[in-house]
C-alpha atoms as a PDB file:
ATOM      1  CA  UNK A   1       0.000   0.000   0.000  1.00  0.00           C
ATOM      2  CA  UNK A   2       1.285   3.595  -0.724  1.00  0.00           C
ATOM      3  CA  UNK A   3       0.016   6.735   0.258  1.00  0.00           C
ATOM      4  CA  UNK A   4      -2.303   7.668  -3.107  1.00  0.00           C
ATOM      5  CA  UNK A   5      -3.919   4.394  -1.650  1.00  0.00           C
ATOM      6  CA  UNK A   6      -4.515   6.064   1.728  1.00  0.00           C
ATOM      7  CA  UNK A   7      -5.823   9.293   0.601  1.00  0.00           C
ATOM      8  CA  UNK A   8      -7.949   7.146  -1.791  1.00  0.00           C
ATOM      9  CA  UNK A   9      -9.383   5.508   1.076  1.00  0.00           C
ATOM     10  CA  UNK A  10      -9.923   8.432   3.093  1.00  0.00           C
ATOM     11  CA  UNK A  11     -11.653   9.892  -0.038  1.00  0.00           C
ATOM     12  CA  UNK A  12     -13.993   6.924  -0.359  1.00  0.00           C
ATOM     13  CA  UNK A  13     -15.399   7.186   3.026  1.00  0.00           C
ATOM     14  CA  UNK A  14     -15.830  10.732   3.005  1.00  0.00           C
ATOM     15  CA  UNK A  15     -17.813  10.767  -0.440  1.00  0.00           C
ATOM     16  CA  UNK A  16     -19.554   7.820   0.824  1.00  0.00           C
ATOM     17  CA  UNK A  17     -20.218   9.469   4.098  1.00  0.00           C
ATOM     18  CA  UNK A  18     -22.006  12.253   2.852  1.00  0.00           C
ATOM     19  CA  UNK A  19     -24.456  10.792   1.242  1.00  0.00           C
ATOM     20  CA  UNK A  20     -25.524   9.213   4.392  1.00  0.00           C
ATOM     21  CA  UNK A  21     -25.836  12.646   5.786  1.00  0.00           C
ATOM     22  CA  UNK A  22     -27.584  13.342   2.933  1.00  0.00           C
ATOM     23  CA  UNK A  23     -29.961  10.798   3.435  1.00  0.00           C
ATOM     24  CA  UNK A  24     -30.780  11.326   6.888  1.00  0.00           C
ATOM     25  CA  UNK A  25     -31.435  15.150   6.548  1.00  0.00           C
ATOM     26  CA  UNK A  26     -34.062  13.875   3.892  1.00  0.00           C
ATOM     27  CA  UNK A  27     -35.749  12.048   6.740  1.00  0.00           C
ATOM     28  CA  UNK A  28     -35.504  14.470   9.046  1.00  0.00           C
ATOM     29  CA  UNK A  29     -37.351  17.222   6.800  1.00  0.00           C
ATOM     30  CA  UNK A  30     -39.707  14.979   6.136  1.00  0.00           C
ATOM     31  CA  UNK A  31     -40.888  13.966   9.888  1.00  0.00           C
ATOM     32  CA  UNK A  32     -44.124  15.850   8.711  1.00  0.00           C
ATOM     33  CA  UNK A  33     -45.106  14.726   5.483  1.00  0.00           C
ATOM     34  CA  UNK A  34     -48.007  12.663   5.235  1.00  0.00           C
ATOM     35  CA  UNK A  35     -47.445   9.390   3.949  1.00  0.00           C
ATOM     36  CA  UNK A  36     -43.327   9.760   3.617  1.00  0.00           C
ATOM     37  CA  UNK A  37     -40.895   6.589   4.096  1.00  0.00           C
ATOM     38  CA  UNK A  38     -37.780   7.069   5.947  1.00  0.00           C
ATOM     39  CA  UNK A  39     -34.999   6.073   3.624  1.00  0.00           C
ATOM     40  CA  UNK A  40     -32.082   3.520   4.548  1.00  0.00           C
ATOM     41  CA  UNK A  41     -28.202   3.423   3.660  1.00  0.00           C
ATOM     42  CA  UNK A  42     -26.217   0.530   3.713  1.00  0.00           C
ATOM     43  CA  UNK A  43     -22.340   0.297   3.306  1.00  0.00           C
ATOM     44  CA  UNK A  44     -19.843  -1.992   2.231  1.00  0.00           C
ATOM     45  CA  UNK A  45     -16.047  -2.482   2.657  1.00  0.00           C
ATOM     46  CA  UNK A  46     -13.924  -2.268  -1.266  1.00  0.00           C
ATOM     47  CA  UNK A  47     -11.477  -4.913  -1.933  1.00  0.00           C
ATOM     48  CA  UNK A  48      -8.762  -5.733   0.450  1.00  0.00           C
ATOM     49  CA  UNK A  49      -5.520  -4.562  -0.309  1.00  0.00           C
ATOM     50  CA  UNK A  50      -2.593  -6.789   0.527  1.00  0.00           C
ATOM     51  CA  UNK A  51       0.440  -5.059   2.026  1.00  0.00           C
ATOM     52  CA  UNK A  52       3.775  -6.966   1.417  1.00  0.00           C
ATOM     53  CA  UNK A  53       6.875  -7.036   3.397  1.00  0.00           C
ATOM     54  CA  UNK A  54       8.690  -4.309   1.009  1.00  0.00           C
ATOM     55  CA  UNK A  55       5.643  -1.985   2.291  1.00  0.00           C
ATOM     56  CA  UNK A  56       5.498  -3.132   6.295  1.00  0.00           C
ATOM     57  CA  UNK A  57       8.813  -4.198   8.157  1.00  0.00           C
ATOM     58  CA  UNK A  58       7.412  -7.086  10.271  1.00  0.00           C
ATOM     59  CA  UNK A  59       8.791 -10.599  11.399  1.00  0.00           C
ATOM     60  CA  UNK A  60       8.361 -13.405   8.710  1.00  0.00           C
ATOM     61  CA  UNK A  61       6.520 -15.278  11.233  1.00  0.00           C
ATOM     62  CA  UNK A  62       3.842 -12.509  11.600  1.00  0.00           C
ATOM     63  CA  UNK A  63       0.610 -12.892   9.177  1.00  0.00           C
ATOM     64  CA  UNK A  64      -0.210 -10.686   6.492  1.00  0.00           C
ATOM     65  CA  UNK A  65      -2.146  -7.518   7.237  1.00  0.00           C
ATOM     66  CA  UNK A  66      -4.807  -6.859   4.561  1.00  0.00           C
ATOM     67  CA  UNK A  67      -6.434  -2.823   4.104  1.00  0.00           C
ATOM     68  CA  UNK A  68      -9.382  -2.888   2.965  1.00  0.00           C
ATOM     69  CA  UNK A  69     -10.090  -0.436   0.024  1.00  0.00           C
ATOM     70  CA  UNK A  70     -12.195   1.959   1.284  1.00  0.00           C
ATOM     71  CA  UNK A  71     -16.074   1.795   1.387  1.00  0.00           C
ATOM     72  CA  UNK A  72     -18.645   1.883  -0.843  1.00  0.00           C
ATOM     73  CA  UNK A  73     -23.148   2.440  -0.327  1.00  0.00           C
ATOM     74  CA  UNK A  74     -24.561  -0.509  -1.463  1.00  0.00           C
ATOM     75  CA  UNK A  75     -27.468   1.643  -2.425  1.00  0.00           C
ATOM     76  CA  UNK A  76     -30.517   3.164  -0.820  1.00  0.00           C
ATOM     77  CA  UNK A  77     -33.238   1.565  -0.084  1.00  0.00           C
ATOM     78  CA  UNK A  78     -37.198   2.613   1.539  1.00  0.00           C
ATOM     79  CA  UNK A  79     -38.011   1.345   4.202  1.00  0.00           C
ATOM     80  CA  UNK A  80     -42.267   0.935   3.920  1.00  0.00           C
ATOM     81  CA  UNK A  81     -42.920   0.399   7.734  1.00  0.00           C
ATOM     82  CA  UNK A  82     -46.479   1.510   8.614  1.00  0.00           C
ATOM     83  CA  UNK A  83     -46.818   4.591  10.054  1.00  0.00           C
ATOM     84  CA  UNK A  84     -49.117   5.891  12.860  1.00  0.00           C
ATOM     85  CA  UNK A  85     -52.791   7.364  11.305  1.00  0.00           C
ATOM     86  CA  UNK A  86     -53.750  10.720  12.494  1.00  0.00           C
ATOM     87  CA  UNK A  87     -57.296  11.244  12.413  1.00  0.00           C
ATOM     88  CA  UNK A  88     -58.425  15.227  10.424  1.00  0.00           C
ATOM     89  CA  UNK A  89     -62.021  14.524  10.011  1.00  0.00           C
ATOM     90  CA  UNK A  90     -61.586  15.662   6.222  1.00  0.00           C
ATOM     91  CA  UNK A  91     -64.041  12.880   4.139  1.00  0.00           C
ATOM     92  CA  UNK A  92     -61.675  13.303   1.664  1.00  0.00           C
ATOM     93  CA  UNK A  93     -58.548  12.160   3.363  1.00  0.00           C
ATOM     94  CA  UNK A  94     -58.010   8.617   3.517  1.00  0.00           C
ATOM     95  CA  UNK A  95     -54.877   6.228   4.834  1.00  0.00           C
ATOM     96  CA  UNK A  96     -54.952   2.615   4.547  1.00  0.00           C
ATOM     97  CA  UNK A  97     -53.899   0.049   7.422  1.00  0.00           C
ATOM     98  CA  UNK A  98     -52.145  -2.273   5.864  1.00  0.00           C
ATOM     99  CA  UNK A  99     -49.693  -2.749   2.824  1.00  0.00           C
ATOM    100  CA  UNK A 100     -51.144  -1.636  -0.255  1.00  0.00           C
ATOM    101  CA  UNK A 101     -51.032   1.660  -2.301  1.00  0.00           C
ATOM    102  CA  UNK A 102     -52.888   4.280  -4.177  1.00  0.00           C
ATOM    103  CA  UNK A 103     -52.385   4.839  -7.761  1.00  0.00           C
ATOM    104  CA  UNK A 104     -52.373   7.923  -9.827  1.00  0.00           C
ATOM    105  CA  UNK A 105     -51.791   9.359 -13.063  1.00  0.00           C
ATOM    106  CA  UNK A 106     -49.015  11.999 -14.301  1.00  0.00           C
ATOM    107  CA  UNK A 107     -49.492  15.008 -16.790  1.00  0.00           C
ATOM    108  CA  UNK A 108     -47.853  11.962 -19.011  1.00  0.00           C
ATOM    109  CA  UNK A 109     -51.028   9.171 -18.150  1.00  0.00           C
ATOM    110  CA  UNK A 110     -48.340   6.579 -16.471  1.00  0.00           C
ATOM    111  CA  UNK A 111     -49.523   4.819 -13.060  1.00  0.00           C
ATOM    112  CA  UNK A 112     -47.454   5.716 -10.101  1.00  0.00           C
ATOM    113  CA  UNK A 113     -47.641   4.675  -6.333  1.00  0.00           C
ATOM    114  CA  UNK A 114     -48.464   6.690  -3.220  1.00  0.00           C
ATOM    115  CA  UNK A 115     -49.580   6.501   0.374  1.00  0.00           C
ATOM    116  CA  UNK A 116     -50.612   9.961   0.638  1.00  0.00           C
ATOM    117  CA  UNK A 117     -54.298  10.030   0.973  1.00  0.00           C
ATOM    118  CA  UNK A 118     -54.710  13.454   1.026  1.00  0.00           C
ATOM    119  CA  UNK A 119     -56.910  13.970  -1.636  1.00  0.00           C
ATOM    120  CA  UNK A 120     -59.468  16.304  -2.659  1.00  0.00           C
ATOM    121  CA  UNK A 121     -62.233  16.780  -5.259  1.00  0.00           C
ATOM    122  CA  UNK A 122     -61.625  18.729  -8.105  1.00  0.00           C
ATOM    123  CA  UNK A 123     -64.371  20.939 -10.324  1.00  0.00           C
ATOM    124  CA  UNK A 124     -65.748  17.733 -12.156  1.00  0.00           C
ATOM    125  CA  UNK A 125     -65.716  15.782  -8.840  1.00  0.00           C
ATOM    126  CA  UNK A 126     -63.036  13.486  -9.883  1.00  0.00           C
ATOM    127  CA  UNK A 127     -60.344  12.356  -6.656  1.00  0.00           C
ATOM    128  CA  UNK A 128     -57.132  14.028  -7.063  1.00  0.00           C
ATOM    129  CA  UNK A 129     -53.897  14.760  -5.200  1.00  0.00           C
ATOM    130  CA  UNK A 130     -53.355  18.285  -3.665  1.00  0.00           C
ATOM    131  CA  UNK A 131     -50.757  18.594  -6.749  1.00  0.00           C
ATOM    132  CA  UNK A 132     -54.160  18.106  -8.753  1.00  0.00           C
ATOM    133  CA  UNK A 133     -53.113  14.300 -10.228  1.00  0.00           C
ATOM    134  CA  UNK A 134     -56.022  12.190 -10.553  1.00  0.00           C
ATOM    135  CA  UNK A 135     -56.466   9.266  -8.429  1.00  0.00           C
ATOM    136  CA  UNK A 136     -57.658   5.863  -9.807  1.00  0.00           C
ATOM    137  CA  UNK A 137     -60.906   4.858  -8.992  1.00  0.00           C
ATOM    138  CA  UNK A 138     -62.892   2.603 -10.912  1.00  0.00           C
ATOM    139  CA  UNK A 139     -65.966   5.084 -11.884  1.00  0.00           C
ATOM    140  CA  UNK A 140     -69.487   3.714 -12.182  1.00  0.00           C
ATOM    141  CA  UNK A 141     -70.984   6.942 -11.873  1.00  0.00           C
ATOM    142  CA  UNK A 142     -69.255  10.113 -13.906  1.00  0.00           C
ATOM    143  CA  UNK A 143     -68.122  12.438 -11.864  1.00  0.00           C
ATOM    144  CA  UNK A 144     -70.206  14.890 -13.237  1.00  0.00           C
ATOM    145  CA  UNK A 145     -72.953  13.346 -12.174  1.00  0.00           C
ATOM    146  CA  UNK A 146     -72.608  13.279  -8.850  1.00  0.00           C
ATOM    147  CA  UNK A 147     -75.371  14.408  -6.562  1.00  0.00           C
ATOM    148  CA  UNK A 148     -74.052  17.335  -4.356  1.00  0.00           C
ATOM    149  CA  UNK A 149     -73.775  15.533  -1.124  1.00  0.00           C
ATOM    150  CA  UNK A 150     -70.898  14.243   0.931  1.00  0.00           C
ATOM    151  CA  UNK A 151     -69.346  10.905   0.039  1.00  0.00           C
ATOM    152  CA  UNK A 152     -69.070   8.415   2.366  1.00  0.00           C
ATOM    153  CA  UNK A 153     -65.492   5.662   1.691  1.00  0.00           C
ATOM    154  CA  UNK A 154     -65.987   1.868   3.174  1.00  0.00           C
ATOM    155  CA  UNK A 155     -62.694   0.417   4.292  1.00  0.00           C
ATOM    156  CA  UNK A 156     -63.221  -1.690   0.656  1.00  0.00           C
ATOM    157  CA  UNK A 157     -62.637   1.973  -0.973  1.00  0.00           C
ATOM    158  CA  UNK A 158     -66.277   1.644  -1.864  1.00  0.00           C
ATOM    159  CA  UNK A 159     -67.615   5.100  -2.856  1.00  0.00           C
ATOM    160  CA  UNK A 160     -71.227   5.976  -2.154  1.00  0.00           C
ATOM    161  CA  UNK A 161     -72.997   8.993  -1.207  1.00  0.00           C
ATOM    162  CA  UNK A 162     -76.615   9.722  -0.441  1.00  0.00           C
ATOM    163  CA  UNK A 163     -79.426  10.848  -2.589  1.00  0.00           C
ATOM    164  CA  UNK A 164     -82.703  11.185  -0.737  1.00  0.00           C
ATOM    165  CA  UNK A 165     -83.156   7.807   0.719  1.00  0.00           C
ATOM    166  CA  UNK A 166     -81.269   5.565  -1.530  1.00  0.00           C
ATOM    167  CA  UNK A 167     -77.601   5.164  -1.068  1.00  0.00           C
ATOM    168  CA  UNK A 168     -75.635   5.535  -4.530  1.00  0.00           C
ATOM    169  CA  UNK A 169     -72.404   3.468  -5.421  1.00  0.00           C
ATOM    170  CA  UNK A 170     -70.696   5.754  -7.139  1.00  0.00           C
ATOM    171  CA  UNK A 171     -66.856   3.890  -8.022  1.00  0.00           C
ATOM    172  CA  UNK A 172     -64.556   2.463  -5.828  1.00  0.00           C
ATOM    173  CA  UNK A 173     -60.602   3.183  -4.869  1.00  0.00           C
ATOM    174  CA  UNK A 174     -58.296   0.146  -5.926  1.00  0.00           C
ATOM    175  CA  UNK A 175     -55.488  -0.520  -3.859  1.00  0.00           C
ATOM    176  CA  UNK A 176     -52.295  -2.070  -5.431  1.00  0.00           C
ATOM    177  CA  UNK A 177     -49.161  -3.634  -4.751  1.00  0.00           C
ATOM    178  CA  UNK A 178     -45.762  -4.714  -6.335  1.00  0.00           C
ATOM    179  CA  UNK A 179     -44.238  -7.721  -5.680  1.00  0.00           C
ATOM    180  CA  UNK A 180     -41.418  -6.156  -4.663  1.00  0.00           C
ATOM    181  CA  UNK A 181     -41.255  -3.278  -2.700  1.00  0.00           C
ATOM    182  CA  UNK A 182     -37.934  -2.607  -3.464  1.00  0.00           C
ATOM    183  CA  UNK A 183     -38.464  -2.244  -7.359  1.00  0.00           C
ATOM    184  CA  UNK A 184     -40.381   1.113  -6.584  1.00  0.00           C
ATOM    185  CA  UNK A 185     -38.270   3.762  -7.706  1.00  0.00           C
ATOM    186  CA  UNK A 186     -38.895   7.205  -5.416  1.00  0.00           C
ATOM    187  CA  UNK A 187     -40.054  10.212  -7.604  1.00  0.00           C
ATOM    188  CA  UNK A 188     -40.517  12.769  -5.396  1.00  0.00           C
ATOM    189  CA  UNK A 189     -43.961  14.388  -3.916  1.00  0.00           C
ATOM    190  CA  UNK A 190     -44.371  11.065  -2.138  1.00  0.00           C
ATOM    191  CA  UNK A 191     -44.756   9.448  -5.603  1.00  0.00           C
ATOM    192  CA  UNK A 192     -43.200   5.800  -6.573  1.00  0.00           C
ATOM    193  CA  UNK A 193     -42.487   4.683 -10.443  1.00  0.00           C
ATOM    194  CA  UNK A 194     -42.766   1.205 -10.776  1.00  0.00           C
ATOM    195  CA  UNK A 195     -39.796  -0.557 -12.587  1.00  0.00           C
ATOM    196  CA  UNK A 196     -40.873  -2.220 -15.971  1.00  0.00           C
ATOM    197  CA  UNK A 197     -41.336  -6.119 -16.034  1.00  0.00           C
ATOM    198  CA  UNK A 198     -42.793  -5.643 -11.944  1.00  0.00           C
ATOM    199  CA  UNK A 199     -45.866  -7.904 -11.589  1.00  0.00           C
ATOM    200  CA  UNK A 200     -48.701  -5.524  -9.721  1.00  0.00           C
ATOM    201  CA  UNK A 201     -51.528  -6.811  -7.667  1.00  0.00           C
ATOM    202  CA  UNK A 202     -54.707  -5.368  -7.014  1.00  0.00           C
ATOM    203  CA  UNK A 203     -56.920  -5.389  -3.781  1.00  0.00           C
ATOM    204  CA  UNK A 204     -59.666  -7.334  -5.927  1.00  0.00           C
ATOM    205  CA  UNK A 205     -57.201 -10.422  -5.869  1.00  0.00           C
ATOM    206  CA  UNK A 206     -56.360 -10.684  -2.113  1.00  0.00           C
ATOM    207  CA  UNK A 207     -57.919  -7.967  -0.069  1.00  0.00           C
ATOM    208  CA  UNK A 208     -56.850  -8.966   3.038  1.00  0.00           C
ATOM    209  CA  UNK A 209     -53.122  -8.071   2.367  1.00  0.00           C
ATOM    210  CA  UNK A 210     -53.849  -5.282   0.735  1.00  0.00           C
ATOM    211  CA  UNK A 211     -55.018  -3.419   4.335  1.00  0.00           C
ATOM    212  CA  UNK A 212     -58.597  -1.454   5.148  1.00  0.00           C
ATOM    213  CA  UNK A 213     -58.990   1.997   4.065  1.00  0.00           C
ATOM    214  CA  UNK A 214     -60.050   4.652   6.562  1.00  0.00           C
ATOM    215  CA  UNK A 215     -61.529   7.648   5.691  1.00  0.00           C
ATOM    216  CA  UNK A 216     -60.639  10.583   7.372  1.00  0.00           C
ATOM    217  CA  UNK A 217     -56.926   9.668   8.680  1.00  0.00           C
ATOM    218  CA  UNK A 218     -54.029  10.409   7.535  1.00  0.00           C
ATOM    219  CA  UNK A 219     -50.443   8.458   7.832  1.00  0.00           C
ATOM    220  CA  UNK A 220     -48.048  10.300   9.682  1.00  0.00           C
ATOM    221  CA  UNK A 221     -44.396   9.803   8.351  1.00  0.00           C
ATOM    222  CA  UNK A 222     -42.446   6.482   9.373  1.00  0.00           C
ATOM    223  CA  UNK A 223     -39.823   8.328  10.418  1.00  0.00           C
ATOM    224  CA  UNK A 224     -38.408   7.653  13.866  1.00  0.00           C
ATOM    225  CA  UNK A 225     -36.674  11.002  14.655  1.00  0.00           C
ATOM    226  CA  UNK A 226     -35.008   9.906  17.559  1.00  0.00           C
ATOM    227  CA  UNK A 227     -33.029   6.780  15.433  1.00  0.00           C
ATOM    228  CA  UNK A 228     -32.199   9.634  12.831  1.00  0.00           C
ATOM    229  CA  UNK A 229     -30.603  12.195  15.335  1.00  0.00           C
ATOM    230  CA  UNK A 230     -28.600   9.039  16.516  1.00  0.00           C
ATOM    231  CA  UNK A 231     -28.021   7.801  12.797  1.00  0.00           C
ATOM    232  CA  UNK A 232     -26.819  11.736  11.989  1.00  0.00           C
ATOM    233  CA  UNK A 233     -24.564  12.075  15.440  1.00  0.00           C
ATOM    234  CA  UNK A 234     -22.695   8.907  14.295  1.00  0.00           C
ATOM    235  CA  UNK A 235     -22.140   9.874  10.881  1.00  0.00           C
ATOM    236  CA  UNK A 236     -20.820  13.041  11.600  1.00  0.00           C
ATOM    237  CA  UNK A 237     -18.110  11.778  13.976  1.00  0.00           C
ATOM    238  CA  UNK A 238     -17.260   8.794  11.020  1.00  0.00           C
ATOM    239  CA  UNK A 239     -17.065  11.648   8.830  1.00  0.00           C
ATOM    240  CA  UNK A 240     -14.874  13.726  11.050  1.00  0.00           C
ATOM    241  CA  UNK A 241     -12.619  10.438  11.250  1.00  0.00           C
ATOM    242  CA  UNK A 242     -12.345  10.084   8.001  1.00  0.00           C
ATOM    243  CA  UNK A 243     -11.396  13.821   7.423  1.00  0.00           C
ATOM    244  CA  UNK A 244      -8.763  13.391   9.674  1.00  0.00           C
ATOM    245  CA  UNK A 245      -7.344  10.589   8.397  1.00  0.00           C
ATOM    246  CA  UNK A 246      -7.183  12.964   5.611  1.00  0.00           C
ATOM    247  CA  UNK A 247      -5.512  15.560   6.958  1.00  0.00           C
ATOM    248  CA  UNK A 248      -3.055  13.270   8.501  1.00  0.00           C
ATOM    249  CA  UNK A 249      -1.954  11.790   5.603  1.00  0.00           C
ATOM    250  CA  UNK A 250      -1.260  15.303   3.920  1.00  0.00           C
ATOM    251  CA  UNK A 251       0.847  16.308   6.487  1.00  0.00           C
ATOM    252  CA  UNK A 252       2.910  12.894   6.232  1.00  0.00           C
ATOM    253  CA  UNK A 253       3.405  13.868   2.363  1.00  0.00           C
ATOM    254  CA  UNK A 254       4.730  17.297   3.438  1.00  0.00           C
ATOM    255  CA  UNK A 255       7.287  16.018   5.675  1.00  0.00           C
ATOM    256  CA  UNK A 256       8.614  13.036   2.839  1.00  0.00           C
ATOM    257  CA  UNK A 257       8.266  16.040   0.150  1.00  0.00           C
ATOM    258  CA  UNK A 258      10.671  18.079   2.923  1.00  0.00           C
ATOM    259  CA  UNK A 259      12.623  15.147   2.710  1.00  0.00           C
ATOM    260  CA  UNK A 260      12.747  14.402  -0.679  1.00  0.00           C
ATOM    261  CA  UNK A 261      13.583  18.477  -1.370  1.00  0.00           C
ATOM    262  CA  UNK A 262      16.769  18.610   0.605  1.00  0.00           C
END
């Protein structure tokens, strides 16, 4: 090992570092958004580097000493824990208890995921997102023709809504879920792409998996603040390390280059 390896190592773990910062800010600036999944970073260790005995003056009898590398994120991943439901009273709000998700369209028509329920009604009654994205419901009533009443959503997303004495189905919310969770690809506004070739289920097939829907809650963030502020501390003082390291090894180059000068 020679020093361009050390600096290279120290570089690694800052780079990689920061983007665990990076990550956990994200989660804490989200504690408050409805629906939002805390985000995880895992890490790995790079090849191990071999030192030899022209590198480290140690007794034959002595085994080798291997460096690792430096270290590398194996990626980020969501973590889709269920969070707590707070309870607004708005008819319009909804959450779901259990795993599924809601779909909705983009300017663009494709389907994306969310657990945000907070929804409203739009001008022609249809169910949109506050960002004005229509939800997918399965209409059998048009919009339009709605009577002007309030709705009323059974945990089965079953839509009705009162018109004199006769109760009116008027569509119902699907709920839907990958196979894999972790082929949802985050897209920002609580929104989840789904990665082509991903089978998705409906809450027709299995309901019971799929969770109740309950109108008027909301789900709070699964975002365990306390974890984070940990997570963050810790990461800060590996950073720091690692910056040190760093620093070290510049000043060890100065006094070979002082060396080396005279």
């Amino acid at each position: 090992m020679n020093m361009n390896s050390l600096l290279s190592i120290s570089k690694t773990g800052l780079t990689q570092l920061q983007k665990a910062l990076d990550t956990t800010a994200s989660n804490i600036a989200n504690v408050n958004t409805t629906g939002y999944k805390a985000k995880d970073m895992s890490f790995r260790e790079l090849l191990n580097n071999p030192t030899s005995q022209n590198e480290v003056n140690r007794p034959a009898n002595t085994q080798n000493i291997d460096f690792n590398a430096g270290l590398q994120t194996n990626g980020q991943t969501v973590n889709f824990v269920q969070g707590s439901l707070n309870n607004t009273g708005i008819l319009t709000d909804l959450a779901i208890a259990g795993e599924g998700f809601f779909a909705v369209r983009d300017a663009n028509g494709n389907q994306l995921l969310t657990r945000d329920g907070s929804f409203r009604l739009d001008a022609q009654h249809r169910l949109v997102t506050q960002k004005g994205l229509p939800v997918e419901v399965n209409y059998t009533v048009n919009p339009a023709q709605w009577p002007n009443t309030t709705i009323a959503v059974s945990q089965q997303g079953i839509i009705t809504a009162k018109q004199g004495d006769q109760t009116i189905e008027l569509g119902r919310i699907p709920l839907f879920l990958p196979t894999n969770t972790n082929r949802l690809v985050p897209q920002g506004e609580n929104l989840y792409q789904i990665e082509p070739g991903t089978q998705l289920w409906n809450n027709q097939q299995n309901p019971e998996r799929f969770g109740a829907i309950q109108q008027g809650f909301l789900e709070n963030a699964a975002v365990n603040l306390a974890q984070e502020m940990t997570d963050m501390i810790v990461t800060q003082r590996a950073f720091s390390l690692n910056a040190k390291a760093l620093q070290t090894t510049d000043d060890m180059f100065n006094v070979i280059n002082h060396f080396t000068d005279k």
